[in-house]
C-alpha atoms as a PDB file:
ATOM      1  CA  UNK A   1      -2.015   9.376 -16.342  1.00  0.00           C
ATOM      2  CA  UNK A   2       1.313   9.535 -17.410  1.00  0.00           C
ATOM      3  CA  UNK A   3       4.201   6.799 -18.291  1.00  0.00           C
ATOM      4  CA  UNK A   4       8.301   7.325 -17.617  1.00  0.00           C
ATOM      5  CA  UNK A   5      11.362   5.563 -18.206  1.00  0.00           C
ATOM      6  CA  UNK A   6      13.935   5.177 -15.551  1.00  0.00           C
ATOM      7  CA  UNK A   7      17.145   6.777 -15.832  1.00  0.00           C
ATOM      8  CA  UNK A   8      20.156   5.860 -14.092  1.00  0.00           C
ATOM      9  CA  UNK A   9      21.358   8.092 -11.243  1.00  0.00           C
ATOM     10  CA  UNK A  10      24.556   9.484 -10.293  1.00  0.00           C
ATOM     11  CA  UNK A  11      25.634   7.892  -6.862  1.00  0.00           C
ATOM     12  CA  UNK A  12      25.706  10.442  -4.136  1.00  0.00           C
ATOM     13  CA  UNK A  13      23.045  12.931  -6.888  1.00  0.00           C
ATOM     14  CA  UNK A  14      19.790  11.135  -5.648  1.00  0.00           C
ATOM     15  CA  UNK A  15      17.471  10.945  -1.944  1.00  0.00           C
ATOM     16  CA  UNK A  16      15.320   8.018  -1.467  1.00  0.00           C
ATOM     17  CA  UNK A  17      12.012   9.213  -1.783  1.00  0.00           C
ATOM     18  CA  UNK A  18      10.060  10.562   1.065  1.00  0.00           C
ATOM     19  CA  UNK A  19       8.368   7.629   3.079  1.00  0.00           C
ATOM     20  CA  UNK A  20       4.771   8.476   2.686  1.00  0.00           C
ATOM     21  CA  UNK A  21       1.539   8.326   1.073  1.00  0.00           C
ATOM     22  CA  UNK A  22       1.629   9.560  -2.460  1.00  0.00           C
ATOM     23  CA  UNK A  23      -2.185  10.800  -4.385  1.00  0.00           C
ATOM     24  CA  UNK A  24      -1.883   8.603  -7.023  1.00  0.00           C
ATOM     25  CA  UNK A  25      -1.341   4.648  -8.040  1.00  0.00           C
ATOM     26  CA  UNK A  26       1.646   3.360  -9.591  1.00  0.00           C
ATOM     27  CA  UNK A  27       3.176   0.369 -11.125  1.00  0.00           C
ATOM     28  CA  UNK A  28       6.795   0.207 -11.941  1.00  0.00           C
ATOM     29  CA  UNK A  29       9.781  -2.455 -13.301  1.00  0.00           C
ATOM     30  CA  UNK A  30      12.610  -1.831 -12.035  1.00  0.00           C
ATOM     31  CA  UNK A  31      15.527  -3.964 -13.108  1.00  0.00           C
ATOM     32  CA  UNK A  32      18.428  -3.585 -10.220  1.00  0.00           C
ATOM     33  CA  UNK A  33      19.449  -4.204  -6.596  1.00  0.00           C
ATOM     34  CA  UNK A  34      17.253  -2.111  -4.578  1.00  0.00           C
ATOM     35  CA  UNK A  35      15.322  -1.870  -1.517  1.00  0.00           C
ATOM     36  CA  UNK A  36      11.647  -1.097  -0.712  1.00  0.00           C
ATOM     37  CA  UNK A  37      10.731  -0.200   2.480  1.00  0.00           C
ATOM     38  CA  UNK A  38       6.964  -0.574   2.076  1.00  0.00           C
ATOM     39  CA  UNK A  39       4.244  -0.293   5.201  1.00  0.00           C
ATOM     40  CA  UNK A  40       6.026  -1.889   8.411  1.00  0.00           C
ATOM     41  CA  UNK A  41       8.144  -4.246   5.734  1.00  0.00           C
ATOM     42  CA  UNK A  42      11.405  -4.054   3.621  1.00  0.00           C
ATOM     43  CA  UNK A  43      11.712  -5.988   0.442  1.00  0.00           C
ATOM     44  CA  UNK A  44      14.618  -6.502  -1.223  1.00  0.00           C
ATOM     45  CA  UNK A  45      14.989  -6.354  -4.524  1.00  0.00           C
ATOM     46  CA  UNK A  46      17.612  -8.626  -6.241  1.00  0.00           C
ATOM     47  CA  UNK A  47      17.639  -8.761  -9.969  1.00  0.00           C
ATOM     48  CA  UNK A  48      14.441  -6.947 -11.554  1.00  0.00           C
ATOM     49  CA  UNK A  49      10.598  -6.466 -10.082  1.00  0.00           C
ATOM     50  CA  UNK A  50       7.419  -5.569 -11.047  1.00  0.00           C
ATOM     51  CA  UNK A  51       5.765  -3.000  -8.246  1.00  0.00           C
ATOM     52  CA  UNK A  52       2.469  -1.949  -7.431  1.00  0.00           C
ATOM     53  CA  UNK A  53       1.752   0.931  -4.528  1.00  0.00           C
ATOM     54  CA  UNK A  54      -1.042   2.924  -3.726  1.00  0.00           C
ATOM     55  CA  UNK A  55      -2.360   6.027  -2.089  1.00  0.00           C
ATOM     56  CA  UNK A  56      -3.004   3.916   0.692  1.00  0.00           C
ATOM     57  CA  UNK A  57       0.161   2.413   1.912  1.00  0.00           C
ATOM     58  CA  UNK A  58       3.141   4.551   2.637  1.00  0.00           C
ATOM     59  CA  UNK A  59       6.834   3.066   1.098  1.00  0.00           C
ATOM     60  CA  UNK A  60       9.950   4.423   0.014  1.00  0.00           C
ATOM     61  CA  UNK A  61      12.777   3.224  -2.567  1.00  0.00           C
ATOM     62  CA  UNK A  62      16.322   3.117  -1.483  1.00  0.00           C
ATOM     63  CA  UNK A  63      19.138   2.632  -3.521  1.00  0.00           C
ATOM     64  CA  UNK A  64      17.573   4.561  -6.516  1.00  0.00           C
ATOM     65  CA  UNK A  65      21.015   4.838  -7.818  1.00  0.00           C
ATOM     66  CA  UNK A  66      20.794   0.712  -8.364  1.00  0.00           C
ATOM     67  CA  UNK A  67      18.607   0.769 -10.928  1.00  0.00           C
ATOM     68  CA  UNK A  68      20.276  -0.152 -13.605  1.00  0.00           C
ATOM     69  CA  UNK A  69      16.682   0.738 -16.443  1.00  0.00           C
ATOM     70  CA  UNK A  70      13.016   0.412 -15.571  1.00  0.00           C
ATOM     71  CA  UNK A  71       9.603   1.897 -16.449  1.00  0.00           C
ATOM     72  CA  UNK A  72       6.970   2.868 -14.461  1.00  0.00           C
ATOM     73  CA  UNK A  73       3.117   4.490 -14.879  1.00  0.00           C
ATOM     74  CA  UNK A  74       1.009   6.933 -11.979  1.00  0.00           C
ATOM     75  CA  UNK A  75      -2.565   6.932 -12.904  1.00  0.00           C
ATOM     76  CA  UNK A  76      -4.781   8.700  -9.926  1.00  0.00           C
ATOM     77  CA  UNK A  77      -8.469   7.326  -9.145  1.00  0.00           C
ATOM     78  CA  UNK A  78     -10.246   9.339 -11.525  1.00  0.00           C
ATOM     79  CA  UNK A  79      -8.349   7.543 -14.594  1.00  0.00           C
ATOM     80  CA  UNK A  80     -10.503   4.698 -13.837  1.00  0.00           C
ATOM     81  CA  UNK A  81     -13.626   6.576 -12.608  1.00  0.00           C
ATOM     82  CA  UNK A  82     -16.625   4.101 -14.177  1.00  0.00           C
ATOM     83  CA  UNK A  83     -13.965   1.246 -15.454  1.00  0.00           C
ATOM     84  CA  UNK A  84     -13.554  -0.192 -12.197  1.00  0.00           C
ATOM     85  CA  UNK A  85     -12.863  -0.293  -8.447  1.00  0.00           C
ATOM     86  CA  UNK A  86      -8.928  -0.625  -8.677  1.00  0.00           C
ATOM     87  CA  UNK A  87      -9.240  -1.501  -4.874  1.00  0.00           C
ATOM     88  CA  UNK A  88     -10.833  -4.802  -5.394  1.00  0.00           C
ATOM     89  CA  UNK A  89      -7.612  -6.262  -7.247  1.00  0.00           C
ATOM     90  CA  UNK A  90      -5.126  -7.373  -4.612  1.00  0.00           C
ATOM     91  CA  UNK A  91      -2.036  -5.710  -5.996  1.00  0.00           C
ATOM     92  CA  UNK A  92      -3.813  -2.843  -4.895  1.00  0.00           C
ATOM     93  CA  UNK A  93      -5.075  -3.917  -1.074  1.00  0.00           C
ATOM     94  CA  UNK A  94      -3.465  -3.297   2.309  1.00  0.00           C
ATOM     95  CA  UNK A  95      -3.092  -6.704   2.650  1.00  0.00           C
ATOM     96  CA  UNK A  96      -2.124  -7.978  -0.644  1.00  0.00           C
ATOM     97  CA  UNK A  97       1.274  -8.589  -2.385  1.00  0.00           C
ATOM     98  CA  UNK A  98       2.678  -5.431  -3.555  1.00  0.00           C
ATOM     99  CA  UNK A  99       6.535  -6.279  -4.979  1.00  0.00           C
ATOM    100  CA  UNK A 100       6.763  -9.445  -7.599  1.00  0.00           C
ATOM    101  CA  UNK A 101      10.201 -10.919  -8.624  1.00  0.00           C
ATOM    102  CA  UNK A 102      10.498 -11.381 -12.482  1.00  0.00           C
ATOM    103  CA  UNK A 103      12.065 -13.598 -14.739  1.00  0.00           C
ATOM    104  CA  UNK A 104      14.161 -12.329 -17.762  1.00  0.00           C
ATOM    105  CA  UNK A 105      11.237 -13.365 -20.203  1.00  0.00           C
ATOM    106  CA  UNK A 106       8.782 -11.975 -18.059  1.00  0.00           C
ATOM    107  CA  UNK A 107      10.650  -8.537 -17.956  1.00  0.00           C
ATOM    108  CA  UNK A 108      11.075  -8.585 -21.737  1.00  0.00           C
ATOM    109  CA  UNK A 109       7.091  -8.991 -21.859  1.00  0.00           C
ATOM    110  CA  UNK A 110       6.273  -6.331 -19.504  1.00  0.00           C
ATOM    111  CA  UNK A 111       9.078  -4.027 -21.199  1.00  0.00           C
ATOM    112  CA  UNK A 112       6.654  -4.261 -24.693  1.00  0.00           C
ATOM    113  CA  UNK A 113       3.855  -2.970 -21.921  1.00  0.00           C
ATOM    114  CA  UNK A 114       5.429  -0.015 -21.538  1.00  0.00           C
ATOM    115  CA  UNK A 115       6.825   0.752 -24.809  1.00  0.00           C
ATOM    116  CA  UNK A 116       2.591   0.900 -26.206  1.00  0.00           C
ATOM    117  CA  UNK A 117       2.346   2.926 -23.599  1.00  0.00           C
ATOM    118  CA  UNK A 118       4.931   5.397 -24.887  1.00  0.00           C
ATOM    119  CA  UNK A 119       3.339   4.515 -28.462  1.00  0.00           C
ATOM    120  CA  UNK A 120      -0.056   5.575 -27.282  1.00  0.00           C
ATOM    121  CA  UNK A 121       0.207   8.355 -25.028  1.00  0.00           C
ATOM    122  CA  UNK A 122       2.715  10.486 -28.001  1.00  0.00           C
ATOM    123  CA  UNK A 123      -0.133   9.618 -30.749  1.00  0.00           C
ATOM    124  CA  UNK A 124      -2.647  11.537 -31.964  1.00  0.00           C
ATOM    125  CA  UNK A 125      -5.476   9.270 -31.386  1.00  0.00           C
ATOM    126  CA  UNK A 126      -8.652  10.642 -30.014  1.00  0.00           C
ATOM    127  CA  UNK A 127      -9.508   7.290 -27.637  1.00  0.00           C
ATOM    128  CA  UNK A 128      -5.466   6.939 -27.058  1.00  0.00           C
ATOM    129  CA  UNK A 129      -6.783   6.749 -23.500  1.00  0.00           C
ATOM    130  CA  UNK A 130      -9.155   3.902 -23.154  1.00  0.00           C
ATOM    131  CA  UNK A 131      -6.450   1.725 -24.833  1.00  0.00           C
ATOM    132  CA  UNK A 132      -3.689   3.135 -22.230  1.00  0.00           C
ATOM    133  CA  UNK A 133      -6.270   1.635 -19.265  1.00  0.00           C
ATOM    134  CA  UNK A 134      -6.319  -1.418 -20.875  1.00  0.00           C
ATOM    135  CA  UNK A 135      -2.341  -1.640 -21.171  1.00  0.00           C
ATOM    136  CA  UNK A 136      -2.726  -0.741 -17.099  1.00  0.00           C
ATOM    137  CA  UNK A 137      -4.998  -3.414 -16.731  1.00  0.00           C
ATOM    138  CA  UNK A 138      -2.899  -6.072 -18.501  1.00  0.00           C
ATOM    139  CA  UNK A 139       0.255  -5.027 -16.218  1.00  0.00           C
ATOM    140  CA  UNK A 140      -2.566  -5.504 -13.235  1.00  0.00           C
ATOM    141  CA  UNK A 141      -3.483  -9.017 -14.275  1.00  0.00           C
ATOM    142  CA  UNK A 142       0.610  -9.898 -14.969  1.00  0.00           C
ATOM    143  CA  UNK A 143       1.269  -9.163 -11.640  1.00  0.00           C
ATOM    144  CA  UNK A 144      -2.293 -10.977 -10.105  1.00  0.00           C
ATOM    145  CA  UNK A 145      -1.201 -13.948 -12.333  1.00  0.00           C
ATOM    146  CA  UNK A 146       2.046 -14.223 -10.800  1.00  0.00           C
ATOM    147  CA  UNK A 147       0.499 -14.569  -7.529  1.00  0.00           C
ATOM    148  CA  UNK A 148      -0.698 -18.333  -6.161  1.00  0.00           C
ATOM    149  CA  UNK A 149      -3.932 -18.946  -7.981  1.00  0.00           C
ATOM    150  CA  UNK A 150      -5.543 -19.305  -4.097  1.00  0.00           C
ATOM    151  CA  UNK A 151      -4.587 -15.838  -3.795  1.00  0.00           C
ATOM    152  CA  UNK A 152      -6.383 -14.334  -6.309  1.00  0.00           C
ATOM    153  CA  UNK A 153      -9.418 -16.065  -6.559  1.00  0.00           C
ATOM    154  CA  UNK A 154     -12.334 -13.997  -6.985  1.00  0.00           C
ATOM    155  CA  UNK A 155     -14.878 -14.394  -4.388  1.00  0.00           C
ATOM    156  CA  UNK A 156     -18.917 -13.718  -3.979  1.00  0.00           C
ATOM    157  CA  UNK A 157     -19.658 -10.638  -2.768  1.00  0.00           C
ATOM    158  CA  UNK A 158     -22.023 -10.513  -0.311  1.00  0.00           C
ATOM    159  CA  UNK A 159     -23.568  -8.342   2.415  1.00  0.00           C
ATOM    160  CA  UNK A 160     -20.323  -9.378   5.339  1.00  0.00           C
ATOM    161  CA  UNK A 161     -17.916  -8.571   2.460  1.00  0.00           C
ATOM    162  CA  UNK A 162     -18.973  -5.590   1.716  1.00  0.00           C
ATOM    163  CA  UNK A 163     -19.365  -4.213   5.284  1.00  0.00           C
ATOM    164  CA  UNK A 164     -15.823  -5.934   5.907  1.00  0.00           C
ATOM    165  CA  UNK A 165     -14.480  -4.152   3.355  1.00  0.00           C
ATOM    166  CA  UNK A 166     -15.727  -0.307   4.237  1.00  0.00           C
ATOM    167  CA  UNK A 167     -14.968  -1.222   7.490  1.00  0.00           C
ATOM    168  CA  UNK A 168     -11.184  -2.056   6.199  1.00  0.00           C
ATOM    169  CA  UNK A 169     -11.227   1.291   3.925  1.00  0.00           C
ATOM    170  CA  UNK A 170     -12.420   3.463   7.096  1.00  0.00           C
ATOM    171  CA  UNK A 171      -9.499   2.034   8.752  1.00  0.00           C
ATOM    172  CA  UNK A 172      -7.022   2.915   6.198  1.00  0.00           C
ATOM    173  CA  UNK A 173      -8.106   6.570   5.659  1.00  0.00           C
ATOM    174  CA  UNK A 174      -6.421   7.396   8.673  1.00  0.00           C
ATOM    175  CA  UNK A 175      -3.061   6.624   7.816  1.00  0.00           C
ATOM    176  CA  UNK A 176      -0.701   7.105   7.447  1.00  0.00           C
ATOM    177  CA  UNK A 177      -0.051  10.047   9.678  1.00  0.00           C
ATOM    178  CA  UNK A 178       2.495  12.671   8.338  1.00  0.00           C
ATOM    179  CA  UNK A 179       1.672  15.324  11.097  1.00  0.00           C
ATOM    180  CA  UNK A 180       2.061  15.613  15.065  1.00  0.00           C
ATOM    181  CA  UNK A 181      -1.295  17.780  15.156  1.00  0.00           C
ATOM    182  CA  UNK A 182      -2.901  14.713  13.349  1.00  0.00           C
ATOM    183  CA  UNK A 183      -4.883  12.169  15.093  1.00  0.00           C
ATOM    184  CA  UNK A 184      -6.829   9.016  14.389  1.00  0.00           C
ATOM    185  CA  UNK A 185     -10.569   9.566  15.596  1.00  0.00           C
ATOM    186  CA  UNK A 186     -11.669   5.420  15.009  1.00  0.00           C
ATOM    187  CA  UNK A 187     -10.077   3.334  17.421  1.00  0.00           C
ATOM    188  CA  UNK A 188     -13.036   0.854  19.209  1.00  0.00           C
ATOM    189  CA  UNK A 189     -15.202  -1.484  16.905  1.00  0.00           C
ATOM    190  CA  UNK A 190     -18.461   0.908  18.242  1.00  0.00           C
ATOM    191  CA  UNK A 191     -16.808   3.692  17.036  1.00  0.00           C
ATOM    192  CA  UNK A 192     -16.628   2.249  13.481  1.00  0.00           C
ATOM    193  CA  UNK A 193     -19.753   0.941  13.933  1.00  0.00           C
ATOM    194  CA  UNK A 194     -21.533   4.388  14.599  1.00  0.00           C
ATOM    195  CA  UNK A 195     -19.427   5.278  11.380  1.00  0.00           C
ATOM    196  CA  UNK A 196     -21.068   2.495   9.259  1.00  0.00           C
ATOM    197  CA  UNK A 197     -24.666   3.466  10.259  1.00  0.00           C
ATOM    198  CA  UNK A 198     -24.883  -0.305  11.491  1.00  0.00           C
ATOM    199  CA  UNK A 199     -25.058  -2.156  14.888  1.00  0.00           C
ATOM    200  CA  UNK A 200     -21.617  -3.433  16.712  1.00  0.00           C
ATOM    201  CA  UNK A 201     -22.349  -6.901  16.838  1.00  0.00           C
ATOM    202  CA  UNK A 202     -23.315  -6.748  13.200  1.00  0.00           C
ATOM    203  CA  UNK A 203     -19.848  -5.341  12.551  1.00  0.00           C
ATOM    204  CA  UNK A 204     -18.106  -7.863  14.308  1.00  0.00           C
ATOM    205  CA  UNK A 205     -19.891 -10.764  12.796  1.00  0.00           C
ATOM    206  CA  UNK A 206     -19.061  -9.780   9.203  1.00  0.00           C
ATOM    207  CA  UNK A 207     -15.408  -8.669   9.842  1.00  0.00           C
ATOM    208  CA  UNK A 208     -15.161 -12.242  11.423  1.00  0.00           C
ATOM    209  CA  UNK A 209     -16.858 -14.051   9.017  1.00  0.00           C
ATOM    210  CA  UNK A 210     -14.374 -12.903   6.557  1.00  0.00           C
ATOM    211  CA  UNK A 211     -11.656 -12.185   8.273  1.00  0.00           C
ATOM    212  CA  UNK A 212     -11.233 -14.815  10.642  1.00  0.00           C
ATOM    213  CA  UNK A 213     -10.163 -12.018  12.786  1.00  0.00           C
ATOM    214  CA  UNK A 214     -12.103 -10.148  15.559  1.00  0.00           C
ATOM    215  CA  UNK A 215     -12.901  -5.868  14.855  1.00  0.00           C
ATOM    216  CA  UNK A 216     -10.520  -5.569  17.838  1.00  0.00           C
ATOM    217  CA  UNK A 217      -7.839  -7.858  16.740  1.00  0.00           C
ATOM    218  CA  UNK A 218      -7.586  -5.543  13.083  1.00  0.00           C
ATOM    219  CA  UNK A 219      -7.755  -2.378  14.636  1.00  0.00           C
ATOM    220  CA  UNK A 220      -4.965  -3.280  17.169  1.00  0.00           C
ATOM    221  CA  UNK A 221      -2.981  -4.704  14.409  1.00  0.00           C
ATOM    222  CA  UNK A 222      -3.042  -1.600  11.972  1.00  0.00           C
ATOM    223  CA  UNK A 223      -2.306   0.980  14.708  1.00  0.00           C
ATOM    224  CA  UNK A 224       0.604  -1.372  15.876  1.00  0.00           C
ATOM    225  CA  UNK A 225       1.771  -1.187  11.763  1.00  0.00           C
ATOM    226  CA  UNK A 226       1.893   2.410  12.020  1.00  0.00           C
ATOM    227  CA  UNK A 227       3.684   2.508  15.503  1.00  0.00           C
ATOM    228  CA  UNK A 228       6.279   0.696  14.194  1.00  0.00           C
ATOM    229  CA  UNK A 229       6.359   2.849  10.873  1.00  0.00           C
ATOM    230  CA  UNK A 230       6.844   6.054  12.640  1.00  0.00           C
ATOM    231  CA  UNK A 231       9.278   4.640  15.132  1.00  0.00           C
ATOM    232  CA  UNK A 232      11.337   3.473  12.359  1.00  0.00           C
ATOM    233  CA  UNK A 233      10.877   6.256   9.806  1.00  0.00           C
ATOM    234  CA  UNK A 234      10.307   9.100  11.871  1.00  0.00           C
ATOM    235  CA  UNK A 235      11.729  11.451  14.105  1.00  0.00           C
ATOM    236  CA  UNK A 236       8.839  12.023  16.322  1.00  0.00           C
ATOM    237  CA  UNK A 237       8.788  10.846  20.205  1.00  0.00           C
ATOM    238  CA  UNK A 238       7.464   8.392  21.792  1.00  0.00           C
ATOM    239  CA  UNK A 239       4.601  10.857  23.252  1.00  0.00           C
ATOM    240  CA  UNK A 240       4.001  12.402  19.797  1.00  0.00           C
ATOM    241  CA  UNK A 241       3.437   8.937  18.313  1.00  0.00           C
ATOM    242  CA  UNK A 242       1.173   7.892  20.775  1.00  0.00           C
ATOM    243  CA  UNK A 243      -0.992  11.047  20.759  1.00  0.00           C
ATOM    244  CA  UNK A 244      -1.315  10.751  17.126  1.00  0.00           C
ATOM    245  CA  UNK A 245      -2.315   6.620  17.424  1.00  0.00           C
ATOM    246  CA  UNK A 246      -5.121   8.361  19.575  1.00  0.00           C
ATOM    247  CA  UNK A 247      -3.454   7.067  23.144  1.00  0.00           C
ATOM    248  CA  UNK A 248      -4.454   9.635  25.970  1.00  0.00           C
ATOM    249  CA  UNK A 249      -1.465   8.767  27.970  1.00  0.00           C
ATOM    250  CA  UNK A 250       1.549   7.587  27.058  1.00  0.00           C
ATOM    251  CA  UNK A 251       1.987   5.018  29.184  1.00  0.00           C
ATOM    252  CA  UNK A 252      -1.209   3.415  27.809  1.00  0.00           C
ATOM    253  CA  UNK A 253       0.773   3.205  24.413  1.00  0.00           C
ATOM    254  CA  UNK A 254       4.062   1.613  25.976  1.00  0.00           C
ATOM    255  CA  UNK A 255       1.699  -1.128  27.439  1.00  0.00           C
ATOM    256  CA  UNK A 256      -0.136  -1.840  24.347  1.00  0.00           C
ATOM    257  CA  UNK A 257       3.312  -1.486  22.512  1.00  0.00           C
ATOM    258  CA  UNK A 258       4.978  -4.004  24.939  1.00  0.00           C
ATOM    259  CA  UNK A 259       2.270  -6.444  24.975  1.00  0.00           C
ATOM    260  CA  UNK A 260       2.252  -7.422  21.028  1.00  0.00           C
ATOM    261  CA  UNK A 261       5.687  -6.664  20.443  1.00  0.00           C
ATOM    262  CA  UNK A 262       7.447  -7.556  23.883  1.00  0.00           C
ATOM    263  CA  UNK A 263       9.752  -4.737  23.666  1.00  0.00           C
ATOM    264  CA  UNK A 264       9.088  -1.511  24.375  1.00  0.00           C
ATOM    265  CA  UNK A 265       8.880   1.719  21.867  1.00  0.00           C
ATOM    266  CA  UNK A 266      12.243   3.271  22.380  1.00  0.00           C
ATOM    267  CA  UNK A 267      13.937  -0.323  22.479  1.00  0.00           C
ATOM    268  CA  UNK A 268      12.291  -1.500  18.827  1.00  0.00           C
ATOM    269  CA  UNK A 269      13.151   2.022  17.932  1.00  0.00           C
ATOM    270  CA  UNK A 270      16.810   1.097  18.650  1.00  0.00           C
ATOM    271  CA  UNK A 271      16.867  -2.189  17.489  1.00  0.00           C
END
């Protein structure tokens, strides 16, 4: 764990920050114009925001030298190891949001956040970090709060859940994809299946039951996210993208790109 302030940059002394998948969590406030390019998305930032990523979900920060002040905590899994499955809380999900707009009284309220955070992690105290998780977890419940109450909800767990949801977390361990050799191995809901140790049509039962999607429909729909995140943020071709999005011919890819998008690679690329 460890907690920083945000200093303002020199225009023309700063790079965004690589687009990619970073080991640990973070949350930041950042009070200027900036944009986040996060997953297949870009969010702009007008006025101040409180930001959650994780190792998950690839994103990048542009403008860095618009930030006029701002804080921001990384924390990796192990900071939490027996206090909690930080994946559970939707700031922290593939599909949840990740980027929350801020009033002027909420950033003065998340500022004190930070500034125990600074108080706790320079002091001498022998449990100093049990009571920096909790200051985590009250920035994780301001942002959840923030959120329509539908949203965040806490549901029953039961047995579909929790097959949906390692189902959903085998899905996400292959990406993103930072490497032409690399290649994602799961594509076919029998393939995930075999993975889960459980029969297909008990697979596709409890991803629809929770879902309201079909297995198919999710895979499709998270290798077409990270199409369209290496097209955009990448120089690779259209060849080496497919290969790596586990397409044996190319061709294969330009059809499946075509059909959900209804332009083809090189054209979205371009547009």
């Amino acid at each position: 764990f460890n907690v920083f302030r945000h200093e303002p940059i020199e225009p023309g002394k700063t790079k965004p920050l690589p687009y990619g998948r970073r080991d640990f969590y973070k949350i930041m406030l950042v009070v200027g114009d900036i944009h986040m390019n996060y997953a297949d998305r870009v969010i702009s930032v007008k006025k101040q925001a409180l930001f959650f990523s994780n190792p998950l979900i690839p994103y990048n920060c542009e403008n860095l030298e618009r930030i006029e002040t701002g804080y921001y905590c990384i924390f990796n899994p192990h900071f939490f190891h027996k206090f909690g499955d930080l994946n559970q809380y939707s700031v922290f999900q593939p599909g949840g949001n990740h980027v929350f707009e801020l009033t002027d009284e909420q950033v003065e309220q998340i500022t004190a956040i930070y500034k125990k955070m600074f108080d706790e992690i320079n002091s001498d105290y022998i449990h100093k970090y049990d009571v920096l998780r909790n200051l985590v977890f009250e920035l994780l419940h301001f942002g959840m709060k923030i959120q329509p109450a539908a949203k965040s909800d806490k549901q029953l767990i039961n047995a579909s859940q929790r097959i949906s949801t390692l189902f959903l977390e085998l899905l996400e361990r292959q990406f993103p994809i930072d490497d032409t050799h690399q290649k994602i191995n799961l594509r076919s809901a029998s393939e995930f299946a075999n993975q889960l140790n459980i029969h297909v049509n008990h697979l596709n039962r409890a991803v629809k039951e929770t879902t309201q999607k079909t297995t198919t429909e999710i895979i499709a729909g998270r290798i077409l996210q990270e199409a369209k995140i290496l097209l955009k943020h990448s120089a690779w071709t259209v060849s080496e993208i497919a290969y790596a999005l586990g397409f044996t011919e190319v061709t294969h890819f330009n059809n499946f790109f075509k059909k959900h998008v209804q332009l083809s690679p090189l054209k979205f690329r371009n547009s």
